[in-house]
Protein backbone atom coordinates (compact mmCIF):
# COMPACT_ATOMS: atom_id res chain seq x y z
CA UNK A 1 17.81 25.84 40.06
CA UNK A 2 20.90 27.42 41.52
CA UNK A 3 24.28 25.71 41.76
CA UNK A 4 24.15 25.08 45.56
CA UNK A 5 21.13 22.69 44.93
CA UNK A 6 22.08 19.33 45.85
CA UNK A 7 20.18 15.91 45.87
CA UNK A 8 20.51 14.89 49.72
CA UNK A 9 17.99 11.68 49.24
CA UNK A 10 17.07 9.57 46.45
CA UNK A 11 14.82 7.02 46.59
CA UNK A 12 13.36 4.93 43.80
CA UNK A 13 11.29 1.38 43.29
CA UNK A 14 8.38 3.00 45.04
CA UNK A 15 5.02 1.17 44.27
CA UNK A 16 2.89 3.84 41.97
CA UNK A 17 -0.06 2.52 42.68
CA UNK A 18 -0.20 3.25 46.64
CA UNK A 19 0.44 6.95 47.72
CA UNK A 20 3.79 7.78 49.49
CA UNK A 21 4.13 10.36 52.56
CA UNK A 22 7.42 12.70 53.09
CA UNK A 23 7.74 13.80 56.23
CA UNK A 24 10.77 16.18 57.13
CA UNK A 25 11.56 16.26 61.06
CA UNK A 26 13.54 19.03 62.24
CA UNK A 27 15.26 17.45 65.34
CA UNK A 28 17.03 20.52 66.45
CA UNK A 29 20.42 18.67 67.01
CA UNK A 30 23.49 20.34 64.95
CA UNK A 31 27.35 20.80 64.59
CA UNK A 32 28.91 22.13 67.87
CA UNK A 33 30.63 24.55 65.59
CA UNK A 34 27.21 25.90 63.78
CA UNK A 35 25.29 28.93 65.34
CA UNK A 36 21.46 27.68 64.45
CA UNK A 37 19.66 25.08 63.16
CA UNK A 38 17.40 25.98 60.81
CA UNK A 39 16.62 24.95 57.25
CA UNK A 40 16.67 27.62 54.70
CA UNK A 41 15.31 25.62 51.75
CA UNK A 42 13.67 22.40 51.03
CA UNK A 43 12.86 20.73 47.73
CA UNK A 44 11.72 18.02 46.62
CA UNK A 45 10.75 15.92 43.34
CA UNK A 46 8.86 13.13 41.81
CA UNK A 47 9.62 11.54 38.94
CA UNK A 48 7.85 8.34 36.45
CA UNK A 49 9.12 7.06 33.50
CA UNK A 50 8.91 9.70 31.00
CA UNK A 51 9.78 9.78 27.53
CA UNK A 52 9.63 13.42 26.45
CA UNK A 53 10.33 14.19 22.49
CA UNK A 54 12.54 17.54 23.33
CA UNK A 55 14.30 16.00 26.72
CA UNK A 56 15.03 12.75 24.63
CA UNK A 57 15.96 13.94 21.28
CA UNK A 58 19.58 13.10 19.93
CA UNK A 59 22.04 13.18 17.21
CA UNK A 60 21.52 9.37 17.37
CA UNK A 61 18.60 7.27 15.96
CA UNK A 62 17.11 5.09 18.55
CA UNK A 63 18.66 7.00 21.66
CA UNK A 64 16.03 7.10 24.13
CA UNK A 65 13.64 5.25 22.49
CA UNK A 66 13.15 8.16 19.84
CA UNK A 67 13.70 7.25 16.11
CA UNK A 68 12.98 9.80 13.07
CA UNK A 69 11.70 8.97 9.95
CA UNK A 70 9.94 10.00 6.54
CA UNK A 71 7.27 8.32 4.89
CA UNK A 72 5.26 8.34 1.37
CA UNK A 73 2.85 5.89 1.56
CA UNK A 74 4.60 2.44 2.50
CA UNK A 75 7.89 3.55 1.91
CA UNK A 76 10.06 4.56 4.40
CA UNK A 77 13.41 5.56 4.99
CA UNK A 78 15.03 6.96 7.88
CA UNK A 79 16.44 10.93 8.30
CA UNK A 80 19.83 11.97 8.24
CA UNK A 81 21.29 13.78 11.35
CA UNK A 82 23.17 16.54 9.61
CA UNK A 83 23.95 19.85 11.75
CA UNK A 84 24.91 23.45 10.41
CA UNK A 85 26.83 26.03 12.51
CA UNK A 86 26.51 27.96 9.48
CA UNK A 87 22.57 28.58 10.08
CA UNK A 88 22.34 27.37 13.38
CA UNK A 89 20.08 24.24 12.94
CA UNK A 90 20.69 20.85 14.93
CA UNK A 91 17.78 18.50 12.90
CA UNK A 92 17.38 15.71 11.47
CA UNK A 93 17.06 16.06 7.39
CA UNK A 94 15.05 14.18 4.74
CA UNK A 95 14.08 14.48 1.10
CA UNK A 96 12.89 17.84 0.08
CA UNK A 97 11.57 19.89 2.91
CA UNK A 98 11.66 17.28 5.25
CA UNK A 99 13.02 18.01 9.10
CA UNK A 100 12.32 16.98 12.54
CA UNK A 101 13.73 18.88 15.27
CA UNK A 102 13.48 18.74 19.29
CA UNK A 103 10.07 19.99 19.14
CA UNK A 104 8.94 20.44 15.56
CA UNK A 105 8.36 18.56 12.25
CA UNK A 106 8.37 19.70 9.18
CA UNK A 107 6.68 17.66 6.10
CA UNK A 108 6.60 18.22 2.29
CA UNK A 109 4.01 18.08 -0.57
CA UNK A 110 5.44 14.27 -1.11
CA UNK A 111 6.87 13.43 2.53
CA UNK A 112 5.05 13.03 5.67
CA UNK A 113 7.80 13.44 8.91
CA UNK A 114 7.42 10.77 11.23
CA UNK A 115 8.46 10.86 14.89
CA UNK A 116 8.84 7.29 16.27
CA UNK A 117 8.69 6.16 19.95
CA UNK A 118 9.69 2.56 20.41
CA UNK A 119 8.13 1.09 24.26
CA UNK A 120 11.26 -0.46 25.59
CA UNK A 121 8.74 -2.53 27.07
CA UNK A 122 5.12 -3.40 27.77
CA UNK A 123 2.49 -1.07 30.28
CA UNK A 124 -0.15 1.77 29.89
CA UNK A 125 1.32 4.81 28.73
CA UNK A 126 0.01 7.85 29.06
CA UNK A 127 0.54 10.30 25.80
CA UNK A 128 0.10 14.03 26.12
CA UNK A 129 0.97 16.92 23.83
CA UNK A 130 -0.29 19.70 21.82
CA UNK A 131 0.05 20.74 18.12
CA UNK A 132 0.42 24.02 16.45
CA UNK A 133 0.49 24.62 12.77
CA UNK A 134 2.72 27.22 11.48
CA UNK A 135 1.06 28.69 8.83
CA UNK A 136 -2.65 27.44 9.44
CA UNK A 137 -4.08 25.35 6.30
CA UNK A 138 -0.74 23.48 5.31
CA UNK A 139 -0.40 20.89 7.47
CA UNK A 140 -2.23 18.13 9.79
CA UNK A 141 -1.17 15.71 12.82
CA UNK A 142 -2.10 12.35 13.64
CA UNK A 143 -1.18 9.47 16.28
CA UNK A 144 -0.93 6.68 15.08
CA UNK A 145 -0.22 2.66 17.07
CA UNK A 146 1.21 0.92 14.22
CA UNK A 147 -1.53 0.98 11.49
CA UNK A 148 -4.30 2.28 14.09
CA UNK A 149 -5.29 5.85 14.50
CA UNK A 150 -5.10 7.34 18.13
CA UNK A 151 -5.93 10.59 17.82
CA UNK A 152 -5.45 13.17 14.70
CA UNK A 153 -6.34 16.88 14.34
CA UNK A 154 -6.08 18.73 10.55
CA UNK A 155 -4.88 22.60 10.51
CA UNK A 156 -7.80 24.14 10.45
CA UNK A 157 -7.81 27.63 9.71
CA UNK A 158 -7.16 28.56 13.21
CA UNK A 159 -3.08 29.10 14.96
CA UNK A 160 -4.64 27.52 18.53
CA UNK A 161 -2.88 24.54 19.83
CA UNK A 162 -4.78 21.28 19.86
CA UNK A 163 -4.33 19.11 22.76
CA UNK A 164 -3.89 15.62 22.94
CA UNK A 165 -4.57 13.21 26.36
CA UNK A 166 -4.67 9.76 25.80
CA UNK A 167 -3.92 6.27 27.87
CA UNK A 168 -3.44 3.01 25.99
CA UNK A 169 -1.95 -0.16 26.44
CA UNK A 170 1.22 -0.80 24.77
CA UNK A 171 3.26 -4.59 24.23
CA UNK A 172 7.59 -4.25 24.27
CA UNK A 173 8.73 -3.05 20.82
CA UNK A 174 5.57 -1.14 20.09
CA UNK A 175 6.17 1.29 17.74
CA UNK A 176 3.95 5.08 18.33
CA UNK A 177 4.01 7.49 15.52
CA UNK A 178 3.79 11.39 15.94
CA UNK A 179 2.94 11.62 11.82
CA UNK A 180 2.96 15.67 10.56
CA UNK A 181 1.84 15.70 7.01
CA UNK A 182 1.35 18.26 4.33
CA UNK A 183 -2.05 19.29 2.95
CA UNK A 184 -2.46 18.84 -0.81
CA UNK A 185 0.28 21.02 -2.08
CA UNK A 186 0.68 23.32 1.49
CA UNK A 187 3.65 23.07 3.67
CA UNK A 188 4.55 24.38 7.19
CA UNK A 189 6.35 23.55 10.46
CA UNK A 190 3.86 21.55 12.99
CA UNK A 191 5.27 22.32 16.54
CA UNK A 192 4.70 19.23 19.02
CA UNK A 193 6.68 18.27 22.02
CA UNK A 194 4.90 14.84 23.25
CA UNK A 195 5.55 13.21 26.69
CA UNK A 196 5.08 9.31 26.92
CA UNK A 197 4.66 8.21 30.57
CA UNK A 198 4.42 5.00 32.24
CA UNK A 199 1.03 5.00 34.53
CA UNK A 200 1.82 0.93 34.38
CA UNK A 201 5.09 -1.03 33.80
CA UNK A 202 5.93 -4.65 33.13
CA UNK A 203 9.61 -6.03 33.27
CA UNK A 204 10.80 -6.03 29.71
CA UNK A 205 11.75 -9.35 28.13
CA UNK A 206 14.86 -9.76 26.50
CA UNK A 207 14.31 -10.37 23.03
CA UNK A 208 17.06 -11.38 20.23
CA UNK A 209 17.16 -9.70 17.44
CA UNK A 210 16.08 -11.39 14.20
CA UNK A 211 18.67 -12.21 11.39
CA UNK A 212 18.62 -9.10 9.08
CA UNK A 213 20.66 -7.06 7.26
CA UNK A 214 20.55 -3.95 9.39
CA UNK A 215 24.17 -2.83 10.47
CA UNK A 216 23.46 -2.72 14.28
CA UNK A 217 26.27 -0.19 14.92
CA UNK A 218 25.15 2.29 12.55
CA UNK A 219 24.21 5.74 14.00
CA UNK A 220 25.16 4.39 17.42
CA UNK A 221 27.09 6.35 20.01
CA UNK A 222 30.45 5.32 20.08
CA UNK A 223 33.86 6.84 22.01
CA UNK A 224 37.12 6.20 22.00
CA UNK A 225 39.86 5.40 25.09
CA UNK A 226 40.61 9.28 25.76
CA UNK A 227 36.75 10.53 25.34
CA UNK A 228 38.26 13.09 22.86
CA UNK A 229 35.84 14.75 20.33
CA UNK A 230 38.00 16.02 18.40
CA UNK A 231 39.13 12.56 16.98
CA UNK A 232 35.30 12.31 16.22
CA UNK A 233 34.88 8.52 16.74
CA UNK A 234 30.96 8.94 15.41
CA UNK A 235 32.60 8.84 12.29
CA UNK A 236 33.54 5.13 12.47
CA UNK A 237 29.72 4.35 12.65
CA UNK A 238 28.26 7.13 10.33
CA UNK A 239 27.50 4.88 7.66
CA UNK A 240 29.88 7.09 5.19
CA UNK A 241 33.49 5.97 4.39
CA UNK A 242 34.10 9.22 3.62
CA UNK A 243 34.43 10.35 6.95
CA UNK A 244 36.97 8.39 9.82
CA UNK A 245 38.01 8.10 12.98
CA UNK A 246 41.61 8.64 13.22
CA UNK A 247 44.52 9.14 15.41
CA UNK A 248 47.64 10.35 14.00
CA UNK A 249 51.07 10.26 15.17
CA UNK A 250 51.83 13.54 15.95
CA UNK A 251 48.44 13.02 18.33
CA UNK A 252 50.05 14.71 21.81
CA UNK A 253 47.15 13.06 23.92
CA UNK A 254 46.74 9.49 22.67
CA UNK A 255 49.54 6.90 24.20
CA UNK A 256 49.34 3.30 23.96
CA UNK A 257 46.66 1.04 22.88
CA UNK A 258 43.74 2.50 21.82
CA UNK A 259 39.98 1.70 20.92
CA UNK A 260 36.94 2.23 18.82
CA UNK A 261 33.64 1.05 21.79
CA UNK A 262 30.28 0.83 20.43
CA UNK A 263 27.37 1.41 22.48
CA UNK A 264 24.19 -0.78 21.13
CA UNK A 265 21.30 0.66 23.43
CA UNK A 266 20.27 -3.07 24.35
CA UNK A 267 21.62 -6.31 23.89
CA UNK A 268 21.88 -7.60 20.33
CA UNK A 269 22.83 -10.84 18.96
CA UNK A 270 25.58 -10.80 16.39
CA UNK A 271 27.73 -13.05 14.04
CA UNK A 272 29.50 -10.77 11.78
CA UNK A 273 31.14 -7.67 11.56
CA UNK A 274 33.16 -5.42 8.81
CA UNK A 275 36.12 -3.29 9.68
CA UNK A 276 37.11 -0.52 7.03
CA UNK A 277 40.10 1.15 6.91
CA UNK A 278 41.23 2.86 3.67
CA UNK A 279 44.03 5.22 4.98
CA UNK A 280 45.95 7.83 2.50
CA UNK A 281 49.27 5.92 4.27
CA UNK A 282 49.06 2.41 4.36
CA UNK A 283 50.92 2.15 7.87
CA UNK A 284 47.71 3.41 9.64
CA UNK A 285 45.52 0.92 8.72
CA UNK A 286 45.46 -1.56 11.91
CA UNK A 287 47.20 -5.00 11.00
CA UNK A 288 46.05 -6.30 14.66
CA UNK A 289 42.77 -5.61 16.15
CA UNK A 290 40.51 -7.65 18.53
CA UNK A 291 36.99 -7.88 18.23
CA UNK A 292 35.20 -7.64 22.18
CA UNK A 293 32.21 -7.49 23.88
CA UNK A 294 30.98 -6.30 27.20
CA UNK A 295 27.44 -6.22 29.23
CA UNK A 296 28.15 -3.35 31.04
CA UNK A 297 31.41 -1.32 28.88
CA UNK A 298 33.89 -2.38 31.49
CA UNK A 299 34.26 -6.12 31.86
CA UNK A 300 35.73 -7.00 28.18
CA UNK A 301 35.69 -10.54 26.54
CA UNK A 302 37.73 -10.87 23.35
CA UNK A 303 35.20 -12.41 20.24
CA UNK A 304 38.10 -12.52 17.17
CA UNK A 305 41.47 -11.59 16.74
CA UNK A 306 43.12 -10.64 13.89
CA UNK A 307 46.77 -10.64 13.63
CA UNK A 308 47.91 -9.44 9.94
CA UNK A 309 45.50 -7.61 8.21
CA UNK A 310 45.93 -6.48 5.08
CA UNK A 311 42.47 -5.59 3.90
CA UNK A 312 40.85 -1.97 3.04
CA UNK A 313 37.53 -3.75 4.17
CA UNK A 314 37.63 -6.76 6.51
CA UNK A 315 34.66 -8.90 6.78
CA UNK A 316 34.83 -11.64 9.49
CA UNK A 317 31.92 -14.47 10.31
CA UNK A 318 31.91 -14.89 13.69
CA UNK A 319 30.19 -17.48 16.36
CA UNK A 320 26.56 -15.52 17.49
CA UNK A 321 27.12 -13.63 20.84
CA UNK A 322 25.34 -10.96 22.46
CA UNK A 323 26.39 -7.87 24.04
CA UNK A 324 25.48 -4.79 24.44
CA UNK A 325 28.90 -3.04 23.51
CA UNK A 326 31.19 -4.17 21.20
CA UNK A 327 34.69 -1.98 20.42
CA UNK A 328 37.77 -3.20 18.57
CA UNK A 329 40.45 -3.13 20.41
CA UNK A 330 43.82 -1.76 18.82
CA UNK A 331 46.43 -2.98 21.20
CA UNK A 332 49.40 -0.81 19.19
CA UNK A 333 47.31 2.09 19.49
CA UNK A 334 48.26 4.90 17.03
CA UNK A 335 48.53 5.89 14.06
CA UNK A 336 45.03 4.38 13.12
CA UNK A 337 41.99 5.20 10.95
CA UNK A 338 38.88 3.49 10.88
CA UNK A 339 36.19 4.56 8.36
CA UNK A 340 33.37 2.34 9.52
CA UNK A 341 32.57 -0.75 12.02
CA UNK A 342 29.23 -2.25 10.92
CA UNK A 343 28.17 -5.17 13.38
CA UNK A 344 25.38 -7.61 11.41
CA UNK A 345 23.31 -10.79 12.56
CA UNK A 346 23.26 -12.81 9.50
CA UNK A 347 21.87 -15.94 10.72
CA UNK A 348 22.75 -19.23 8.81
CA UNK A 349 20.36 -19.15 6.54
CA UNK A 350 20.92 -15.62 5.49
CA UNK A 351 24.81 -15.86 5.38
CA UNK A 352 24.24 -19.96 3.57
CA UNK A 353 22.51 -17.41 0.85
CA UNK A 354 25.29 -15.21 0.25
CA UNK A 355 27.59 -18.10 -0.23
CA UNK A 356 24.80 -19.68 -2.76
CA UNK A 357 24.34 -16.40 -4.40
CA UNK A 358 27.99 -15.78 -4.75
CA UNK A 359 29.31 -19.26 -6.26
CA UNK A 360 26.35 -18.73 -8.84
CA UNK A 361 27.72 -15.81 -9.70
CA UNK A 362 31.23 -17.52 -10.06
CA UNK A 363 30.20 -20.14 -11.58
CA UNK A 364 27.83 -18.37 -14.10
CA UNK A 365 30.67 -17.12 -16.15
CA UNK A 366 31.78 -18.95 -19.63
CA UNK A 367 34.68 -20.76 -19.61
CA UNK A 368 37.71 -18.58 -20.92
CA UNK A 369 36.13 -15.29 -19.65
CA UNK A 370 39.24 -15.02 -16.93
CA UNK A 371 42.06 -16.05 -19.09
């Protein structure tokens, strides 16, 4: 592609199951000003919904459908996103050996590494790839739809790629694992760049979340008011108070109010949320702050409002709502920090238990214990 190449048409909704004719009339009319009428170049492409591992993979879990895992047995945990200019890597890390990269996975003796695709919603997909293990003998590969086996392929002895081409029927929230897994005590890196694609589509259905105790914000991509990347707002959802999103007073860009805006993927149902802010000067920890929400990021409608914090971490139960962004609003804007926003649906019964839990714990202590 050059940098003259433009998109002139675009047309999309087309019915894939009928075949489509482009025709291209030159009618010979042109500018008075122009000397000829001819067309020096003509393009065109085509396009279904395609989910490729590579094009799709992200510093974020869950971005385009793509989540990244390890797994021993029936334990599972999810990878860390953790990049190194120092040796160049941009993957996401596990225990051990473990790392999955835009087109590779890498397993250990006690690890398998687990590429997830998640079908935003129900069809027949089409799933194509090829494996190579690097060395031969260390590693294998299998496909698996939830607990069923699609397709797998072991080492070998041979470097050759083995192809996959498959078609199956999927429901919405699916789950599809890409599973690379070491052989006995081998190891190696199993290249494999899958492409999911729609050959049939259903409207999704908009499902609530369940109550759980999954932070909803964590690992999501989030921005603040001046898209600056230097304040590193991904820090406020990183899932380590360690790191922060601040803006400091000196801060030459930042004027006015300010925000912290969550983006969720989809639309999730929430009831509480937890705001920390543990700043080394106790002026830039936000005393006001409004919890809002938003269907599309730029119609805003305020949830809670706080007025006079004073709290390192503040936890607030709030009436369920759905959205699919959610950013506290700082109308003082700087100086701020903001170590994490975790966004939860608790459910009553889940949040009645924490209350139970928590007055047994009160009440379990002998009388005299607290002076």
């Amino acid at each position: 592609a050059t940098v003259s190449e433009n998109f002139v048409y675009l047309k999309t909704g087309l019915d894939p199951a009928q075949p489509h004719t482009i025709k291209i009339v030159v009618k010979g009319a042109r500018h008075p000003k122009s000397k000829g009428n001819a067309i020096g170049h003509m393009a065109f492409e085509f396009a279904a919904e395609s989910y490729r591992a590579s094009a799709g993979f992200s510093s974020i879990m869950g971005k385009n459908n793509w989540r990244y895992l390890q797994r021993a047995g029936e334990a599972e945990k999810r990878l860390q996103f953790l990049p190194s200019d120092e040796v160049f890597t941009r993957d996401w890390q596990g225990e051990g050996a473990v790392r999955i990269g835009n087109n590779y996975q890498i397993p250990d003796a006690g690890h398998e590494a687990v590429r997830q695709w998640v079908a935003p919603h129900a069809g027949t997909v089409r799933i194509e790839g090829e494996v190579t293990h690097d060395p031969p003998g260390g590693t294998s590969a299998r496909l698996l739809k939830g607990k069923e086996v699609l397709w797998s392929a072991g080492s070998g002895s041979s470097a050759s790629p083995v192809r996959h081409d498959l078609k199956i029927e999927v429901a919405q929230g699916e789950k599809i694992d890409f599973v690379a897994a070491a052989i006995k005590d081998g190891t190696g890196k199993v290249s494999w760049d899958p492409v999911i694609t729609y050959t049939r589509s259903e409207p999704a259905v908009f499902r609530p979340n369940p109550p759980s105790d999954e932070n909803l914000a964590l690992g999501k991509y989030a921005r603040s008011k001046m898209l600056s990347f230097a304040a590193q707002p991904f820090h406020a959802v990183d899932g380590d108070v360690r790191t922060a999103f601040s803006i400091y007073p000196d801060d030459r860009i930042a004027s006015g109010d300010d925000w912290l805006q969550v983006d969720l993927d989809r639309p999730q149902t929430m009831d509480r949320y937890v705001l920390v802010s543990a700043p080394p000067v106790k002026d830039w920890r936000p005393a006001s702050f409004t919890l809002q929400r938003s269907d599309d990021g730029f119609a805003w409608t305020d949830v809670d409002k706080v007025t006079d914090n004073q709290e390192e971490r503040c936890e607030r139960k709030v009436p369920a709502f759905t959205a699919r962004y959610v950013r506290i609003y700082l109308p003082k804007g700087k100086p701020f920090t903001l170590q994490e926003l975790e966004l939860y649906r608790d459910g009553g019964s889940l949040w009645k238990a924490r209350i139970m839990n928590f007055l047994k714990r009160v009440f379990r202590k002998e009388p005299g214990k607290d002076g």
